[in-house]
Protein backbone atom coordinates (compact mmCIF):
# COMPACT_ATOMS: atom_id res chain seq x y z
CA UNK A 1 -6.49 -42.90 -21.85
CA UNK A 2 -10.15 -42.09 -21.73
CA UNK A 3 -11.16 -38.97 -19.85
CA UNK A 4 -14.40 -40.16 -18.25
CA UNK A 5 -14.16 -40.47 -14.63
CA UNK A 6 -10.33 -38.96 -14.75
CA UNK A 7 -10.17 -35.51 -13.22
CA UNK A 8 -7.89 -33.16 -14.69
CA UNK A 9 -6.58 -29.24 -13.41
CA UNK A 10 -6.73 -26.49 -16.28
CA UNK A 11 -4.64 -23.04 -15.83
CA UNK A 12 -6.23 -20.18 -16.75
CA UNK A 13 -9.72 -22.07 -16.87
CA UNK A 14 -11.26 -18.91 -16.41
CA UNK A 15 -11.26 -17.95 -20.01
CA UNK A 16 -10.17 -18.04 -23.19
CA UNK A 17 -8.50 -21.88 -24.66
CA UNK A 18 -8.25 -22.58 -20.69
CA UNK A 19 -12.31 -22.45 -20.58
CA UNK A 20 -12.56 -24.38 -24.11
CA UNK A 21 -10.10 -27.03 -22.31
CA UNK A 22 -12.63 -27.29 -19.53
CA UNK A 23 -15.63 -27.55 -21.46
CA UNK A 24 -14.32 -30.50 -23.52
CA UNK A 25 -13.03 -32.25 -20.19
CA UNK A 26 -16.07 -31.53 -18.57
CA UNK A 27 -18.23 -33.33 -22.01
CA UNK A 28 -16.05 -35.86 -21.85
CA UNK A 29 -17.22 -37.29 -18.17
CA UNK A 30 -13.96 -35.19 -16.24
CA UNK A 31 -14.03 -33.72 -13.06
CA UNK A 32 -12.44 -30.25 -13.10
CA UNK A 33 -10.06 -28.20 -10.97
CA UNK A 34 -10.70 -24.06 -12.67
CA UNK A 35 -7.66 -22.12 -11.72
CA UNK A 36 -7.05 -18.64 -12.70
CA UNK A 37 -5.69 -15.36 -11.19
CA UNK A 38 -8.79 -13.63 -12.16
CA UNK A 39 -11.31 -14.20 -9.22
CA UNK A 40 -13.86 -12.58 -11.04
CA UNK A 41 -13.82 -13.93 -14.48
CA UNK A 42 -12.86 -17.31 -12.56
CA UNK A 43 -16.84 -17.23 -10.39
CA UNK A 44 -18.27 -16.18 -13.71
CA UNK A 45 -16.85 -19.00 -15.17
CA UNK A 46 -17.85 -21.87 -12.64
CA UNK A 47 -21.44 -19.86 -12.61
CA UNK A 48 -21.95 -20.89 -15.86
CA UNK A 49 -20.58 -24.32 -15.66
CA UNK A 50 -22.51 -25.44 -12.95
CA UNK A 51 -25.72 -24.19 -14.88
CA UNK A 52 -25.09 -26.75 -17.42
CA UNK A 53 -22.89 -29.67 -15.38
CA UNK A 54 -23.32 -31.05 -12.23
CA UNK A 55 -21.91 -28.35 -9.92
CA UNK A 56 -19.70 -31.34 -7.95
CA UNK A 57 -17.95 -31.46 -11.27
CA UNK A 58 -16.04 -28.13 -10.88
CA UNK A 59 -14.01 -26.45 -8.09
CA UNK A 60 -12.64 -23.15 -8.51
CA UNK A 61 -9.39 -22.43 -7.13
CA UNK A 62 -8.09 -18.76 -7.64
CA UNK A 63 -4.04 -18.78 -8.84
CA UNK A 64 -1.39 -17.18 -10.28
CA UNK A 65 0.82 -19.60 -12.15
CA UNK A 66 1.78 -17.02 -14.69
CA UNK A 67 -0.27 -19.11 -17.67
CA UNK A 68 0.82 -16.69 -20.41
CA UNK A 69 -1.07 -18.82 -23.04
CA UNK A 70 0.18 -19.78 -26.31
CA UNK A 71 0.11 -16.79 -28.99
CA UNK A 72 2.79 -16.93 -31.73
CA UNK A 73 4.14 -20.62 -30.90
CA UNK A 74 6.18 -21.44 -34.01
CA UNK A 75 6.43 -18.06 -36.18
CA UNK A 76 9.48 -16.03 -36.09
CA UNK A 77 7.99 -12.76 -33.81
CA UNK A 78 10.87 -10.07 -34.27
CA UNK A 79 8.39 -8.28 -31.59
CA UNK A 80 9.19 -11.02 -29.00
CA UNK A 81 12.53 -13.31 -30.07
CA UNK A 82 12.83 -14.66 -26.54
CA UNK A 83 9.39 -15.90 -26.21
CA UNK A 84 9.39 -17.59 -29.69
CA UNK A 85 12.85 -19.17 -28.14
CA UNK A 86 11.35 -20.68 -25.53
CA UNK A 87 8.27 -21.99 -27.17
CA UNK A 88 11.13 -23.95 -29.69
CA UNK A 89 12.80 -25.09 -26.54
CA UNK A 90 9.35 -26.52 -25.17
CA UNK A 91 9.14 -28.51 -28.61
CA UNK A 92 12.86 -30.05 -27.89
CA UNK A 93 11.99 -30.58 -24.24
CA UNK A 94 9.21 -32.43 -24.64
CA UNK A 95 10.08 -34.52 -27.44
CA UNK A 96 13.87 -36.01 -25.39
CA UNK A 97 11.41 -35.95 -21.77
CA UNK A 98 9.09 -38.47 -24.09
CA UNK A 99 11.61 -40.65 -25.26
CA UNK A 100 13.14 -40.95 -21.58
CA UNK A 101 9.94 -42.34 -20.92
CA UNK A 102 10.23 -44.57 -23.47
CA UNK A 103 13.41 -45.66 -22.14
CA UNK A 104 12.29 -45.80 -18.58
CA UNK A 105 9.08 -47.43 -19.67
CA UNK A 106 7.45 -45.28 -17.24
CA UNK A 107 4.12 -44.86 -18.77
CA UNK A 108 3.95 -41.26 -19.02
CA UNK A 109 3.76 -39.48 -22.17
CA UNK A 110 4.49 -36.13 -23.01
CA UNK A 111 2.88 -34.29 -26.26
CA UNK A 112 2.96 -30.80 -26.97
CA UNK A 113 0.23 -28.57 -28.97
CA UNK A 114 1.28 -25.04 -30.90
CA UNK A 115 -1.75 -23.20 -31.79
CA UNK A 116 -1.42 -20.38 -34.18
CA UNK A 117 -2.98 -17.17 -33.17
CA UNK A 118 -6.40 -17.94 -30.81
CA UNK A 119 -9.09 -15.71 -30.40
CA UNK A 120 -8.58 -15.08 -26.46
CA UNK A 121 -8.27 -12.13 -24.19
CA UNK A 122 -4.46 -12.44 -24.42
CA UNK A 123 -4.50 -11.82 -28.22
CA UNK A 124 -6.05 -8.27 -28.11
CA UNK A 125 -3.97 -7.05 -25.39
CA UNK A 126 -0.68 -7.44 -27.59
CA UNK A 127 -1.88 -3.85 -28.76
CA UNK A 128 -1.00 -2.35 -25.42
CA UNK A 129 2.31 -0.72 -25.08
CA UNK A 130 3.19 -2.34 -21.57
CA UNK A 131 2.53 -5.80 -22.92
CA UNK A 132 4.85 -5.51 -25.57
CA UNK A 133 7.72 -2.95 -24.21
CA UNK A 134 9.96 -1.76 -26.71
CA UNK A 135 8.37 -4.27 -29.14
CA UNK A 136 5.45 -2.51 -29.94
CA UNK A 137 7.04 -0.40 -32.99
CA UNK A 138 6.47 -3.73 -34.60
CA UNK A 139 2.97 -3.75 -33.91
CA UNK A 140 1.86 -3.41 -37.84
CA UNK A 141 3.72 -6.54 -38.39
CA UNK A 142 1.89 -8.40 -36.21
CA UNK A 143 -1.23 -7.64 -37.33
CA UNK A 144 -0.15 -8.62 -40.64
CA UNK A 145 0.60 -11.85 -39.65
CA UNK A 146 -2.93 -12.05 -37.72
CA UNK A 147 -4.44 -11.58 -40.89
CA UNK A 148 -2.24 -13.70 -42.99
CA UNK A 149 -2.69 -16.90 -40.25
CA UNK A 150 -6.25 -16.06 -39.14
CA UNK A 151 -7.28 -16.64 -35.52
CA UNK A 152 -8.69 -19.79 -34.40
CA UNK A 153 -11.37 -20.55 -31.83
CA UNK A 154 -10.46 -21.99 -28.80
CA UNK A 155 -12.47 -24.63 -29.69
CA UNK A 156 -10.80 -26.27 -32.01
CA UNK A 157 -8.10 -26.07 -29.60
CA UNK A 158 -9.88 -27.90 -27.16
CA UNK A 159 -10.37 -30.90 -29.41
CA UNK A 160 -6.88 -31.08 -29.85
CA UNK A 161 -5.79 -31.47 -26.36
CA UNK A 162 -8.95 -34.00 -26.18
CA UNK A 163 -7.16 -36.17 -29.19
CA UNK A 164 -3.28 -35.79 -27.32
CA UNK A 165 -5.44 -37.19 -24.11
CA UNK A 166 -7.53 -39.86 -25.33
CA UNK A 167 -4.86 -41.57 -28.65
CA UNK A 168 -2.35 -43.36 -26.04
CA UNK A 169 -0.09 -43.80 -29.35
CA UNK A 170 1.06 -40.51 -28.96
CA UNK A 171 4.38 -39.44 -26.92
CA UNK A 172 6.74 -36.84 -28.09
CA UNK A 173 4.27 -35.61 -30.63
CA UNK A 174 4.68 -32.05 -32.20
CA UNK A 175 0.30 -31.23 -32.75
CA UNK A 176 0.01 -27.68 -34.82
CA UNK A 177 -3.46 -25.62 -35.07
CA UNK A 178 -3.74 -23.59 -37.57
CA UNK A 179 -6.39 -21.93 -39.81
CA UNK A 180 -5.23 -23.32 -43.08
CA UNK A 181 -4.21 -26.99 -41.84
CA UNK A 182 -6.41 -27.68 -38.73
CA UNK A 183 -5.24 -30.12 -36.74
CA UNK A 184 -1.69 -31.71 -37.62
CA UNK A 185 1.59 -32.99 -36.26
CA UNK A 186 4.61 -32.00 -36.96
CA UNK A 187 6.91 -34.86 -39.07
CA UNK A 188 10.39 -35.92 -37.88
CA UNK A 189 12.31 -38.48 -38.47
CA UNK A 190 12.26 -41.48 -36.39
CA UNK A 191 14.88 -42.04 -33.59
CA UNK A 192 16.00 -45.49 -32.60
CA UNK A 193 13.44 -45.30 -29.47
CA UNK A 194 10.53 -44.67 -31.31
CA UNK A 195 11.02 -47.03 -34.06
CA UNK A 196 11.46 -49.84 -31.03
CA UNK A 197 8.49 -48.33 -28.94
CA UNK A 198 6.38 -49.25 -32.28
């Protein structure tokens, strides 16, 4: 699917890889719906775009739909074990919800991205004590792996959800962002579905 002329909705749009996401939708010939909580990062935001699109390409709608970003994805985080659960279960979710719609032949695909550590607003508060509760003894070990993975720009992050848009041959795929790899997916073994949706 091509994004020209499509128009998409970003969460946290405001900032951060929700602003790189717009920016690549909006080069790409997309109309875009900003949302973010932040009103005033969120006005900034379509300020700026509207200097350099067409303003009729953006709307800003201010909402809280409790985006909480990716920021460990994949790596075991003693400091948060429930959040690195549910980004696993995301991976499982979306890879059975994509071959159901293989089965259905509904025409919807479903891919999901795990970036490794992003250079956002979300990544420098983890060094606040009432973002990380009782976690934050582990603090030092987090910043070790910061500077073992690196931090990516959102960027890069952008192009990614650009390529999981545009390459309909993708459903159910696993895309990791990291430093040392760039862009890859994540290998499994075929399932029966797959191998007949080829």
């Amino acid at each position: 699917m091509h994004v020209n002329g499509k128009v998409a909705l970003v969460t946290g749009a405001a900032q951060g890889i929700g602003r790189a996401f717009t920016e690549a939708l909006l080069h790409k010939g997309a109309k875009v719906a900003l949302v973010d909580c932040n009103l005033e990062a969120g006005l900034k935001c379509k300020a700026a775009l509207d200097e350099q699109f067409d303003p009729q390409k953006t709307l800003f709608v201010q909402c809280d739909v409790a985006d909480q970003e990716q920021l460990r994805g994949l790596l075991p985080t003693p400091q948060q074990p429930v959040y690195c659960a549910t980004k696993h279960g995301v991976v499982g979710f979306t890879r059975s919800v994509a071959v159901a719609s293989i089965l259905m032949n509904s025409g919807v695909r479903m891919n999901v991205m795990c970036p490794s550590f992003v250079n956002t607003p979300i990544l420098k508060s983890v060094e606040k004590e009432e973002n990380m509760g009782r976690y934050i003894d582990y603090i030092d070990h987090l910043k070790d792996l910061i500077k073992y993975y690196g931090i990516l720009d959102p960027s890069i992050i952008a192009s990614g959800l650009i390529t999981l848009i545009e390459d309909d041959a993708l459903n159910g795929a696993v895309m990791k962002i990291t430093t040392s790899k760039g862009i890859h997916f994540q290998d499994y073994d075929p399932t029966p579905q797959t191998v007949k949706a080829q």
